[in-house]
C-alpha atoms as a PDB file:
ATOM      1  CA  UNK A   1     -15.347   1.662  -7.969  1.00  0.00           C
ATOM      2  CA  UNK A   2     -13.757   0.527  -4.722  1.00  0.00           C
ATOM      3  CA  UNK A   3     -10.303   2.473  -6.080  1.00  0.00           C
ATOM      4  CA  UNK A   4     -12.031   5.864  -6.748  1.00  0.00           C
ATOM      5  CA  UNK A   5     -13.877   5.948  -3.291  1.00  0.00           C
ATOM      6  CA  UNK A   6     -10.783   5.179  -1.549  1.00  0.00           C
ATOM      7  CA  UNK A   7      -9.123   8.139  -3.081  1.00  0.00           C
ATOM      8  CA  UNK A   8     -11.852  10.496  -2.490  1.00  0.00           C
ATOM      9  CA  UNK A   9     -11.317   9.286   1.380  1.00  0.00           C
ATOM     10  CA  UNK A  10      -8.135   9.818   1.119  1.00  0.00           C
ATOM     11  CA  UNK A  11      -8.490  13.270  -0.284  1.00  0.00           C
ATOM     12  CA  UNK A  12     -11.237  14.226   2.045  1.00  0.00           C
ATOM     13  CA  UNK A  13      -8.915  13.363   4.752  1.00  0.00           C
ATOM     14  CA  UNK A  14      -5.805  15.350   3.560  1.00  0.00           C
ATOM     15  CA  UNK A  15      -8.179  17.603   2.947  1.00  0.00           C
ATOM     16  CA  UNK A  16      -9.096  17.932   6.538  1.00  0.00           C
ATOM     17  CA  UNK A  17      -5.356  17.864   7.910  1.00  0.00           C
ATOM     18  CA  UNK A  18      -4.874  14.271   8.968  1.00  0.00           C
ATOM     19  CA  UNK A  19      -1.635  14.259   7.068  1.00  0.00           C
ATOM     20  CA  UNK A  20      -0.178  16.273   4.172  1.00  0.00           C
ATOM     21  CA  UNK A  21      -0.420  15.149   0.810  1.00  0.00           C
ATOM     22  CA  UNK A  22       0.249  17.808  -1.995  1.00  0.00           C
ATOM     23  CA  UNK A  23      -0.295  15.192  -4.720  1.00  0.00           C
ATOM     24  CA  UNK A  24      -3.449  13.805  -4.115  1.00  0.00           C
ATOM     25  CA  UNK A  25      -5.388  16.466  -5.501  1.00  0.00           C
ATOM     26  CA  UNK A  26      -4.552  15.267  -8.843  1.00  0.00           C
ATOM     27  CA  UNK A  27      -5.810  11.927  -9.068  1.00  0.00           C
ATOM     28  CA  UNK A  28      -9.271  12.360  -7.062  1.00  0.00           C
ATOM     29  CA  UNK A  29     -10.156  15.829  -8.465  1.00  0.00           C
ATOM     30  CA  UNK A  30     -13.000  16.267  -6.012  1.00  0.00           C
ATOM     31  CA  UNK A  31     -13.219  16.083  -1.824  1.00  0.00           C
ATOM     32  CA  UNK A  32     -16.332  14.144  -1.897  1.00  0.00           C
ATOM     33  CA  UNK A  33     -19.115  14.402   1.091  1.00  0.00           C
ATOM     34  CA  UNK A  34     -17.799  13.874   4.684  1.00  0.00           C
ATOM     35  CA  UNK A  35     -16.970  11.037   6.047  1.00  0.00           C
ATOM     36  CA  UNK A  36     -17.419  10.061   9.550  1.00  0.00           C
ATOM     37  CA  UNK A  37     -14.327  11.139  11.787  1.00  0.00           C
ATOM     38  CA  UNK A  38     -13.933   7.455  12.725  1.00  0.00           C
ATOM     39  CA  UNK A  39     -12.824   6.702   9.371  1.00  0.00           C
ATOM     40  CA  UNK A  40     -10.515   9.530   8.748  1.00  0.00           C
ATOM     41  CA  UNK A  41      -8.959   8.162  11.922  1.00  0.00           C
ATOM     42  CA  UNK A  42      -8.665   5.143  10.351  1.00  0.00           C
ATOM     43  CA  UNK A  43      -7.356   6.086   7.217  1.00  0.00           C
ATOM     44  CA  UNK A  44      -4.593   8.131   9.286  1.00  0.00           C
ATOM     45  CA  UNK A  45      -3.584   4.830  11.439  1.00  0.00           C
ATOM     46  CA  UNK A  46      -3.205   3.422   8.388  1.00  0.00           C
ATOM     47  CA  UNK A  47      -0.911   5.862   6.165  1.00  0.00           C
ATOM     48  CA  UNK A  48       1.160   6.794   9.147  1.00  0.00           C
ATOM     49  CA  UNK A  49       2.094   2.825  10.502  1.00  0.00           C
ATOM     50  CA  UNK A  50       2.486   1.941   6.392  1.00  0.00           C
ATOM     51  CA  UNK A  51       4.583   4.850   5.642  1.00  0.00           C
ATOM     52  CA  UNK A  52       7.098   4.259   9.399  1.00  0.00           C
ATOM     53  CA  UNK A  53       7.753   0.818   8.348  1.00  0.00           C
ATOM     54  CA  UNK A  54       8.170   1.779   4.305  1.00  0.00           C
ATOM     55  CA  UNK A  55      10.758   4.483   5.287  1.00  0.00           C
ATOM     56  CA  UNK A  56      12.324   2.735   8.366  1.00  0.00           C
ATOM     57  CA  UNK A  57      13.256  -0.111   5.647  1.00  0.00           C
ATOM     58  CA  UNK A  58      14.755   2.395   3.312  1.00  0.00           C
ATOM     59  CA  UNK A  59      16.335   4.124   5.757  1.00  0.00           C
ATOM     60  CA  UNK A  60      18.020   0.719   6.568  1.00  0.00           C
ATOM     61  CA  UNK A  61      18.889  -0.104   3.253  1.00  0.00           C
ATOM     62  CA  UNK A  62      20.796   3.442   2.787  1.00  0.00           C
ATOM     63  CA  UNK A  63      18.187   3.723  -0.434  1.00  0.00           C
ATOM     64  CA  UNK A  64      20.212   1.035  -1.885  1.00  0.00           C
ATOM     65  CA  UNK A  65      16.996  -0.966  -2.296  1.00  0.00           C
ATOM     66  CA  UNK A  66      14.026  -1.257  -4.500  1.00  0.00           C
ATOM     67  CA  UNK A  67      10.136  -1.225  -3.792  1.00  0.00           C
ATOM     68  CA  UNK A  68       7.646  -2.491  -5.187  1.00  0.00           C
ATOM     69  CA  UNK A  69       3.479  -1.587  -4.539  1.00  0.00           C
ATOM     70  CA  UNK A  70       1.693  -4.140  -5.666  1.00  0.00           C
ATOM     71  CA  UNK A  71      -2.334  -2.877  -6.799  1.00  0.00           C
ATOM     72  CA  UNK A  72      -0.895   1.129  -5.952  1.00  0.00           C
ATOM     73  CA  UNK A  73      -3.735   1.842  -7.654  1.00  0.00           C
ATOM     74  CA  UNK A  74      -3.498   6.185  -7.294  1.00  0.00           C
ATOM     75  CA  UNK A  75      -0.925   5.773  -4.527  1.00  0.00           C
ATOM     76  CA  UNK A  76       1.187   9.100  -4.473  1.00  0.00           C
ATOM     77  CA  UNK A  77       3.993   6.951  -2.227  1.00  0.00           C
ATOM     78  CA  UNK A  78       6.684   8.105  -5.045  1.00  0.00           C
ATOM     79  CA  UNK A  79       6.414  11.602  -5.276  1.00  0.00           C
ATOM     80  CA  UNK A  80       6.414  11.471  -1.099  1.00  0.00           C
ATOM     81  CA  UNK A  81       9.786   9.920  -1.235  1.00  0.00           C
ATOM     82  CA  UNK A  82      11.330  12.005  -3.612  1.00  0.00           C
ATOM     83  CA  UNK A  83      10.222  15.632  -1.517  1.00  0.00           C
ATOM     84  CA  UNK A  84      11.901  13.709   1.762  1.00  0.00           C
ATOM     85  CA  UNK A  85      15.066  12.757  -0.208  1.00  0.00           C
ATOM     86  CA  UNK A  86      14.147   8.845   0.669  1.00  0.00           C
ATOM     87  CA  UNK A  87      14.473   7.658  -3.187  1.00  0.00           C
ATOM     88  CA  UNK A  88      14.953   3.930  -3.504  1.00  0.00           C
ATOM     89  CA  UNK A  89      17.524   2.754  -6.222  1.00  0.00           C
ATOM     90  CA  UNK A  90      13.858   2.182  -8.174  1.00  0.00           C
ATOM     91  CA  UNK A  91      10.085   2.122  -7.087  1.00  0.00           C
ATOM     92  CA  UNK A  92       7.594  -0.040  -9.040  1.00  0.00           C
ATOM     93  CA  UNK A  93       4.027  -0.160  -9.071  1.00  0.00           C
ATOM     94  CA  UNK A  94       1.824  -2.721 -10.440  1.00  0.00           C
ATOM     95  CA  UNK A  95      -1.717  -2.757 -11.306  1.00  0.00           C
ATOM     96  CA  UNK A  96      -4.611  -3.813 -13.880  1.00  0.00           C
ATOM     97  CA  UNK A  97      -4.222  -2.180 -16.994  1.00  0.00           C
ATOM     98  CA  UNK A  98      -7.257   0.229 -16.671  1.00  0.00           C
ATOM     99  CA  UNK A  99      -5.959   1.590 -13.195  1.00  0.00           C
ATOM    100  CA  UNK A 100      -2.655   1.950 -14.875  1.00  0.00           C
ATOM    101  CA  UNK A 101      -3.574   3.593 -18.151  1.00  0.00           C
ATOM    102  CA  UNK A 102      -5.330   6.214 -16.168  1.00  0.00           C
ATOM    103  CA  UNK A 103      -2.538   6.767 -13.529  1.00  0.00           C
ATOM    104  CA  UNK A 104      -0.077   7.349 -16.436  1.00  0.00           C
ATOM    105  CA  UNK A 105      -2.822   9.962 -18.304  1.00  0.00           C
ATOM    106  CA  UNK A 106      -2.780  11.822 -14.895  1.00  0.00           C
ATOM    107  CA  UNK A 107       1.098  12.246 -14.638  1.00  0.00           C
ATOM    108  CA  UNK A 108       1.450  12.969 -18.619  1.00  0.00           C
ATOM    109  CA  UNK A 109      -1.247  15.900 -18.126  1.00  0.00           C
ATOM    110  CA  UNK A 110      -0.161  17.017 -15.000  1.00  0.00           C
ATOM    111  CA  UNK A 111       3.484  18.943 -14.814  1.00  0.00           C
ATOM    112  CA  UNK A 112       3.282  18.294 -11.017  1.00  0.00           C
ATOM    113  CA  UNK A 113       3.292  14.649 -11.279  1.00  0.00           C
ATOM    114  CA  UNK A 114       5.238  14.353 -14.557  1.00  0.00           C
ATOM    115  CA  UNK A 115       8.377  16.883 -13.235  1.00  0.00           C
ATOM    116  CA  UNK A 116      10.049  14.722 -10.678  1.00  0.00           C
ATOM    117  CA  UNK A 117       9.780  11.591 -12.684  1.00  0.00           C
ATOM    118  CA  UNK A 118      11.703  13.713 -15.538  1.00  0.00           C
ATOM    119  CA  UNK A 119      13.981  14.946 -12.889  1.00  0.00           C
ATOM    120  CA  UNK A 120      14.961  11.626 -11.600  1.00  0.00           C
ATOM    121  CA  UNK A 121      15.380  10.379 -15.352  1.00  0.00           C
ATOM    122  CA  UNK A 122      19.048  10.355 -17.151  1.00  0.00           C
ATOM    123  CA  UNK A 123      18.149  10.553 -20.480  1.00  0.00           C
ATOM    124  CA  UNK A 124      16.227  12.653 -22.987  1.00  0.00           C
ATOM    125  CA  UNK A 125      13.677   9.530 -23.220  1.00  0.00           C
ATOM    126  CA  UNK A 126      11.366   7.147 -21.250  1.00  0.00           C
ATOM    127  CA  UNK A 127       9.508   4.433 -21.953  1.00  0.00           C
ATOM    128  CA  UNK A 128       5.789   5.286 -22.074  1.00  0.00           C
ATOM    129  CA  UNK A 129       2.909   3.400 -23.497  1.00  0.00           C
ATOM    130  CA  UNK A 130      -1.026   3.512 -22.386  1.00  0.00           C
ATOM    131  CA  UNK A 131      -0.101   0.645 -20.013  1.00  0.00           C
ATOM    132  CA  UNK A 132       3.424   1.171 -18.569  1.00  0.00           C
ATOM    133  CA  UNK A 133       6.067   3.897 -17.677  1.00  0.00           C
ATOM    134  CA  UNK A 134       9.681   3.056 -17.119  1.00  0.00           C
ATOM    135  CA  UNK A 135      11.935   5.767 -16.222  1.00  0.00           C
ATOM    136  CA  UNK A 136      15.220   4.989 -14.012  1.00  0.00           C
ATOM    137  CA  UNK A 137      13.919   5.563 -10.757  1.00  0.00           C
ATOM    138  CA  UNK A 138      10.196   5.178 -11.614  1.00  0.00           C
ATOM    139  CA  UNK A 139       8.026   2.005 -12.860  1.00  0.00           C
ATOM    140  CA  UNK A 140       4.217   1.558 -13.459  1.00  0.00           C
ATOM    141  CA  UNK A 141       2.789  -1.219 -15.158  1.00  0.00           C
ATOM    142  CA  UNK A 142      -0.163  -3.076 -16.017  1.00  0.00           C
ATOM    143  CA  UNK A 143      -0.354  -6.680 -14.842  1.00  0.00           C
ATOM    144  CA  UNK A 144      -2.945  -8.824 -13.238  1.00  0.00           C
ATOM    145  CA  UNK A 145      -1.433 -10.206  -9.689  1.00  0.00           C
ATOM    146  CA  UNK A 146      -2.844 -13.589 -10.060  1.00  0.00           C
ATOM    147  CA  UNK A 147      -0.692 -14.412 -13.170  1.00  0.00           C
ATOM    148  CA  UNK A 148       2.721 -14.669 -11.787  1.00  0.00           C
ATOM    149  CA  UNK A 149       4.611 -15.733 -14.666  1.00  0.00           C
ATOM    150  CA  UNK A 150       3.692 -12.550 -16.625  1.00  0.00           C
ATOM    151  CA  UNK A 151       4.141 -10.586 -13.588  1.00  0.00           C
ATOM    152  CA  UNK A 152       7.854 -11.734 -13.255  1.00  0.00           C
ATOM    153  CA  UNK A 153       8.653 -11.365 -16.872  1.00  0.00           C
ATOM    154  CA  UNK A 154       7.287  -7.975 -17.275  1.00  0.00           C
ATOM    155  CA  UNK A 155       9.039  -6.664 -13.298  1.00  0.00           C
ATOM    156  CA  UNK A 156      12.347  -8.295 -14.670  1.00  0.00           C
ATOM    157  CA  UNK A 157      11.945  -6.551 -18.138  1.00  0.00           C
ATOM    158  CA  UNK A 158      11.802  -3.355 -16.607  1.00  0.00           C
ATOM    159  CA  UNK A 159      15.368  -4.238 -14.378  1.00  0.00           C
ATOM    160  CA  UNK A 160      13.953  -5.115 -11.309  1.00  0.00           C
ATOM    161  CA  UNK A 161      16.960  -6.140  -9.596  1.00  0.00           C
ATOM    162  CA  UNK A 162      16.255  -9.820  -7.237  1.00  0.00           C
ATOM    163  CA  UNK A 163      19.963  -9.379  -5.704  1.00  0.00           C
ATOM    164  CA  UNK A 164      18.855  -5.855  -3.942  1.00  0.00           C
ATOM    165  CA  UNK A 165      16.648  -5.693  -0.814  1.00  0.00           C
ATOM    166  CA  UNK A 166      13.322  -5.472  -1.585  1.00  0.00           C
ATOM    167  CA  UNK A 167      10.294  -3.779   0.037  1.00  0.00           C
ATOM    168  CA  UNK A 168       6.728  -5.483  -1.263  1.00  0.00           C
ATOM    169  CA  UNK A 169       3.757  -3.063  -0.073  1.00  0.00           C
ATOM    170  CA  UNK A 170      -0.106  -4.285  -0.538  1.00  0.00           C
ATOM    171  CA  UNK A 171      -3.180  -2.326   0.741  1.00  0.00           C
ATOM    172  CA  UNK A 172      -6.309  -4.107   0.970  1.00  0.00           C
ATOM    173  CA  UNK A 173      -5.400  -6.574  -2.097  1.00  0.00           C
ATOM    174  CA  UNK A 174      -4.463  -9.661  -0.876  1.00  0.00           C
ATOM    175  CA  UNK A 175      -8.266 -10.027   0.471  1.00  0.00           C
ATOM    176  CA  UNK A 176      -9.710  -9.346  -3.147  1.00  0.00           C
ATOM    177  CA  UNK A 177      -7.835 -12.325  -4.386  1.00  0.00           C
ATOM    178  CA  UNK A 178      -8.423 -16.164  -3.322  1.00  0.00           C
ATOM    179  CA  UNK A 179      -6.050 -17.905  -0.666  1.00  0.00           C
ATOM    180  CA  UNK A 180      -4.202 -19.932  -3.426  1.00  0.00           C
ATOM    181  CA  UNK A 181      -3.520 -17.004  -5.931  1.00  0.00           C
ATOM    182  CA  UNK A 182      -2.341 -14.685  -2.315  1.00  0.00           C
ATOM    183  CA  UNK A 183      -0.065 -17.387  -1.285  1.00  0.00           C
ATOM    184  CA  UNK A 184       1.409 -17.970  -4.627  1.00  0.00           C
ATOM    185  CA  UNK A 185       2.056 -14.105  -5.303  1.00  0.00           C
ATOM    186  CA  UNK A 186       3.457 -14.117  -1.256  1.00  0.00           C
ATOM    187  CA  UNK A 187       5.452 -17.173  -1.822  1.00  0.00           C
ATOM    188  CA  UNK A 188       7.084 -15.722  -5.198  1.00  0.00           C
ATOM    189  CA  UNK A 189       8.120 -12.746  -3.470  1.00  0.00           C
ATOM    190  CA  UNK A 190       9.669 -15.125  -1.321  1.00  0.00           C
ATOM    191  CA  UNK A 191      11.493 -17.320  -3.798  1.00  0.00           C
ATOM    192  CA  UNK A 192      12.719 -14.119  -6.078  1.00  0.00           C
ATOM    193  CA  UNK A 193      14.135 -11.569  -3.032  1.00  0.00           C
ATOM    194  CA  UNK A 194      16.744 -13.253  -0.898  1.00  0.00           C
ATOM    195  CA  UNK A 195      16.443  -9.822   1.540  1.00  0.00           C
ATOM    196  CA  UNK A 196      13.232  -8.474   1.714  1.00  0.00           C
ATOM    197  CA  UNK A 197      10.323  -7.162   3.436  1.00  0.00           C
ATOM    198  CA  UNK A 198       6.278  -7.794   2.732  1.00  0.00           C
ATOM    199  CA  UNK A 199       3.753  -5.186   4.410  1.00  0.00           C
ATOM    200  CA  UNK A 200       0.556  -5.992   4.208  1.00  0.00           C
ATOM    201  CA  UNK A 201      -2.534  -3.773   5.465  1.00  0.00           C
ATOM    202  CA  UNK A 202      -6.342  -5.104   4.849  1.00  0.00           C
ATOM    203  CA  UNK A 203      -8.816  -6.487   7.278  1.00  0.00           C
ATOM    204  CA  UNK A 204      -8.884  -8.878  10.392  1.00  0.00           C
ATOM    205  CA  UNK A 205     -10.702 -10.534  12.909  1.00  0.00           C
ATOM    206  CA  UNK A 206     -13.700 -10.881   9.852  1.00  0.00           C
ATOM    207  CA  UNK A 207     -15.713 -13.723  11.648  1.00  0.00           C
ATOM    208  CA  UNK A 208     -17.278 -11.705  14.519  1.00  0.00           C
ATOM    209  CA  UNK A 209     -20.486  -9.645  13.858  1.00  0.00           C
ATOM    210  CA  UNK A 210     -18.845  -6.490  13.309  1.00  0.00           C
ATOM    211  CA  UNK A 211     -16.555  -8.509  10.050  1.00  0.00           C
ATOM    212  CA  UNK A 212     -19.821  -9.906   9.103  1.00  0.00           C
ATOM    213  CA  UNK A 213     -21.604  -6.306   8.603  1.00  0.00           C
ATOM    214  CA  UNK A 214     -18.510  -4.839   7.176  1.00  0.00           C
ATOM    215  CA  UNK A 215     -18.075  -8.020   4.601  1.00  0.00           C
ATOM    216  CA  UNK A 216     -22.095  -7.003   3.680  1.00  0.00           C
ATOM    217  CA  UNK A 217     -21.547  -3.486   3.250  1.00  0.00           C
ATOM    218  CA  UNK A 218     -18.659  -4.242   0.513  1.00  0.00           C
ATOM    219  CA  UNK A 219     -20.957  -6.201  -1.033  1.00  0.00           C
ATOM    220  CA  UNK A 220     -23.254  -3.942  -1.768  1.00  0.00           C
ATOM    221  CA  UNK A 221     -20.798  -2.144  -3.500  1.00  0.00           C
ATOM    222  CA  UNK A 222     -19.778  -4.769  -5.640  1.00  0.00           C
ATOM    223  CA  UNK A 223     -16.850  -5.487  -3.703  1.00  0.00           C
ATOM    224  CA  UNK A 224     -16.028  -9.006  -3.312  1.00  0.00           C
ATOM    225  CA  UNK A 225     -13.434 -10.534  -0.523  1.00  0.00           C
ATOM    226  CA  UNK A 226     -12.441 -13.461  -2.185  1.00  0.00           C
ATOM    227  CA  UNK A 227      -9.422 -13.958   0.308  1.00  0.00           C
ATOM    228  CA  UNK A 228     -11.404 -13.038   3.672  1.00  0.00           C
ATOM    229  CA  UNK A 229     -11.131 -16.566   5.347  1.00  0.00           C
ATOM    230  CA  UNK A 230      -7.326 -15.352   5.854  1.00  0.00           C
ATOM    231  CA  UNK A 231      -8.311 -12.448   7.256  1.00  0.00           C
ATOM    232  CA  UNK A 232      -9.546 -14.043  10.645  1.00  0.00           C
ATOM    233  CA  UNK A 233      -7.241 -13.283  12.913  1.00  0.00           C
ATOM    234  CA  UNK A 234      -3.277 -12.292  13.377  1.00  0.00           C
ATOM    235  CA  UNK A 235      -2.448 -15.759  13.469  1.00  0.00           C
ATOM    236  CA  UNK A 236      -4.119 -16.526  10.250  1.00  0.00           C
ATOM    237  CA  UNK A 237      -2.565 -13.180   8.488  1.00  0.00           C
ATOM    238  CA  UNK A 238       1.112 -14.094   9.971  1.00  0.00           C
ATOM    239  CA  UNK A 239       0.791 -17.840   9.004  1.00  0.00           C
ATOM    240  CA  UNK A 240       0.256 -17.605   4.891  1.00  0.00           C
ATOM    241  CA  UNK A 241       3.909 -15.313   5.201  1.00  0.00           C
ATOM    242  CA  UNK A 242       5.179 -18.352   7.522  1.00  0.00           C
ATOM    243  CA  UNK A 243       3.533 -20.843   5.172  1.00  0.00           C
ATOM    244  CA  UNK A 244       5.295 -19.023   1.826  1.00  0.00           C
ATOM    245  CA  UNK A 245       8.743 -19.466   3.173  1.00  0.00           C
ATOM    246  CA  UNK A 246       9.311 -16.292   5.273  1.00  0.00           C
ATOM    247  CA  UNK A 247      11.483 -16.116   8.063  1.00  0.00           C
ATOM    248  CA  UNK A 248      10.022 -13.867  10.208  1.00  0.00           C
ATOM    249  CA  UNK A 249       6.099 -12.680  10.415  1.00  0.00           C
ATOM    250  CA  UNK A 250       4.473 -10.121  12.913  1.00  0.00           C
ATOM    251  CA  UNK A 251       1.090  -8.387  12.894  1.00  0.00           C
ATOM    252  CA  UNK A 252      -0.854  -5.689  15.165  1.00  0.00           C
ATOM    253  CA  UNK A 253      -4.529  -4.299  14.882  1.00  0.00           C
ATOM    254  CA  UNK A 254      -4.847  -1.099  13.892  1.00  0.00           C
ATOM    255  CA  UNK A 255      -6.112   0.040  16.915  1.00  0.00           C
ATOM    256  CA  UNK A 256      -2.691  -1.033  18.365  1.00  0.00           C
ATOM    257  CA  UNK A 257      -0.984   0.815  15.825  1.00  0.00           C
ATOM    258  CA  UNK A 258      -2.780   4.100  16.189  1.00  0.00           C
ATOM    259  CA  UNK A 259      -1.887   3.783  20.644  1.00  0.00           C
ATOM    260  CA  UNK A 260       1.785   3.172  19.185  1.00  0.00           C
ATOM    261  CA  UNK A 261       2.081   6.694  16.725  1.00  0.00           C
ATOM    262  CA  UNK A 262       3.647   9.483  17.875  1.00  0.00           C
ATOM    263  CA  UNK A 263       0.885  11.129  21.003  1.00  0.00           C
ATOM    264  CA  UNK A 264       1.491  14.676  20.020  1.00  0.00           C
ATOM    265  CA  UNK A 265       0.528  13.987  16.513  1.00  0.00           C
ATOM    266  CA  UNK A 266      -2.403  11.876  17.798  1.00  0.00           C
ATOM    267  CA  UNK A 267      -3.606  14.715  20.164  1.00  0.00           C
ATOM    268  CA  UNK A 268      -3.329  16.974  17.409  1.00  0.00           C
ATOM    269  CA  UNK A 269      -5.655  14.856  14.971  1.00  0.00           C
ATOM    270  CA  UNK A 270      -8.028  14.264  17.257  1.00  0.00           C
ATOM    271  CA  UNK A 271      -8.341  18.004  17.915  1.00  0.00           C
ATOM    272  CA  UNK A 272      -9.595  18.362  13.983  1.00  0.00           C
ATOM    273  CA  UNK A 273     -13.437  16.949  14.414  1.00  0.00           C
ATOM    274  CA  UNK A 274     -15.406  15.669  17.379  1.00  0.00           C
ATOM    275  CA  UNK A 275     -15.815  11.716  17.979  1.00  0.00           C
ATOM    276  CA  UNK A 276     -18.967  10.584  19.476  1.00  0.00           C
ATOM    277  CA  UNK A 277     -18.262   7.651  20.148  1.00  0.00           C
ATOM    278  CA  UNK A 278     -14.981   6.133  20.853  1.00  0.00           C
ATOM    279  CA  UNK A 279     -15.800   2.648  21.096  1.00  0.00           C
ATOM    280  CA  UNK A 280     -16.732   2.279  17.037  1.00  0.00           C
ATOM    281  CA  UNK A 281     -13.928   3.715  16.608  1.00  0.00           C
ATOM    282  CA  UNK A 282     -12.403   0.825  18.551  1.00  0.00           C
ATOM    283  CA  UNK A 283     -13.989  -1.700  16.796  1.00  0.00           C
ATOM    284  CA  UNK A 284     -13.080  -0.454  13.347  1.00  0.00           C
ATOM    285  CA  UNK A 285      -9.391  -0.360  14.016  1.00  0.00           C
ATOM    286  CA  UNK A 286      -9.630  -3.812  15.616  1.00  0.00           C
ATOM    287  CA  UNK A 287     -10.607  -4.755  12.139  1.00  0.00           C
ATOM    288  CA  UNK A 288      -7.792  -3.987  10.308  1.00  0.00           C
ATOM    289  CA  UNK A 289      -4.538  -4.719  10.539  1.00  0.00           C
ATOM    290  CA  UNK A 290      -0.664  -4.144   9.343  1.00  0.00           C
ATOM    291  CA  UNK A 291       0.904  -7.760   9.199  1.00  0.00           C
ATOM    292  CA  UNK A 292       5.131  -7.476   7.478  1.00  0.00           C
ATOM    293  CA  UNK A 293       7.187 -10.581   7.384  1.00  0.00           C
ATOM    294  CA  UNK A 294      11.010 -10.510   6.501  1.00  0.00           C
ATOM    295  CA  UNK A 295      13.793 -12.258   4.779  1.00  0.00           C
ATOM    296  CA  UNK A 296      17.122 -11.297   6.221  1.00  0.00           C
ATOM    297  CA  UNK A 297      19.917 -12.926   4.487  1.00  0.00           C
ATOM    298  CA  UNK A 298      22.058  -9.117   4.301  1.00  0.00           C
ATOM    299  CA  UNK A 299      21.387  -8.852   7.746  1.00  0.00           C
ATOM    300  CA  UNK A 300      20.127  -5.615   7.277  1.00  0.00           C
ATOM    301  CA  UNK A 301      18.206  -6.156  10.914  1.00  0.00           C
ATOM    302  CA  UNK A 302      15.206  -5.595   9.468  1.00  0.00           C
END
């Protein structure tokens, strides 16, 4: 549930002209009702400071890298990379079986979606079964995040590569799963990648009254935050990467991020629908946050 209203956000936004995203219209086939221009703001801050620091690392690895998006869920990150010529040496995406069998009946029935995996693909074959797709520059597959082992065997089966530099991206995931299964996933990454990167986007400063409606609200939609007592402040987000044998660890609120993007592009987004208020718009982006910790050891300088 959360997944599909989070795409139909997303598309509502593109759909608006926050940001450009040809690809989207295949997953969430709908634009849904409007949303309040608060959270289209929101959902801008959020694709534009993932996406600098996702390409700004590939950038720095001269593509000679890998990625890695863990619960992608309908993420269209690939296909983005591809049109701006920013291909990693391979890009993997893990998520439950369910999310991925439907994912993978999307880019079968859709030429669109299926073309530049086929273009990017030496041979006359790929692997493809209901609940993973291996092509050489292209992964998906079905594994539950809390079960390390089997997420390890099945990345490594599919030639993830631990001696490249590795970018780990999670949106709003961490905080669905408990402290102890996070920290274990964070401190694999960790122990596998000896240069790498983690970014990870979801909620903050959750113990104020604001956190407390927002917590209530999810509820009611049957969404749980089993990990939220990480997500109380910068500190707390930066110390379970400091904790998991990162190096380095920084984190900024959203609302940080969005005085940080490029002004023109701001000014031109905040041209596309009238904000009442400014200050709940404030509050939401102090909220949520963008937290990346590093591992250096090819002193890439990232």
């Amino acid at each position: 549930y959360c997944l599909t209203l989070l795409h139909l956000f997303f598309r509502f936004a593109t759909s608006k002209g926050y940001w450009k995203d040809p690809y989207i219209q295949y997953f969430a086939r709908s634009v849904g009702e409007r949303k309040a221009p608060e959270i289209n703001r929101g959902y801008y801050a959020r694709v534009q400071g993932v996406n600098h620091l996702l390409d700004a690392f590939i950038r720095k690895a001269e593509c000679d890298c890998q990625v890695i998006n863990l619960g992608a869920g309908l993420d269209t990150t690939f296909w983005r990379l591809k049109d701006k010529n920013l291909m990693p040496r391979k890009y993997f995406e893990v998520d439950f079986p369910t999310v991925v069998a439907r994912k993978i009946h999307n880019i079968k029935t859709k030429p669109p979606l299926s073309k530049p995996v086929i273009e990017t693909h030496s041979t006359d074959s790929l692997l493809l079964d209901a609940h993973s797709l291996d092509s050489d520059r292209y992964c998906i597959l079905g594994a539950d995040l809390r079960d390390i082992s089997n997420l390890d065997e099945k990345l490594k089966k599919f030639q993830l590569n631990p001696e490249l530099p590795t970018l780990l991206v999670s949106e709003c995931v961490l905080v669905y799963m408990t402290p102890a299964h996070s920290s274990n996933l964070v401190r694999w990454a960790a122990e596998t990648f000896h240069t790498a990167m983690f970014i990870n986007y979801e909620q903050v400063n959750m113990s104020d009254r604001f956190g407390q409606v927002m917590i209530e609200n999810l509820q009611r939609r049957q969404c749980t935050l089993a990990g939220v007592e990480v997500c109380q402040s910068l500190d707390s987000q930066k110390e379970r990467f400091l904790k998991a044998c990162w190096e380095h660890a920084d984190a900024l609120d959203m609302m940080t991020v969005y005085s940080m993007l490029p002004q023109d592009d701001v000014a031109r987004i905040e041209q596309l629908e009238f904000l009442d208020e400014r200050e709940l718009l404030q509050q939401l982006l102090q909220h949520y946050s963008i937290c990346w910790a590093t591992k250096d050891k090819l002193n890439l300088g990232t």
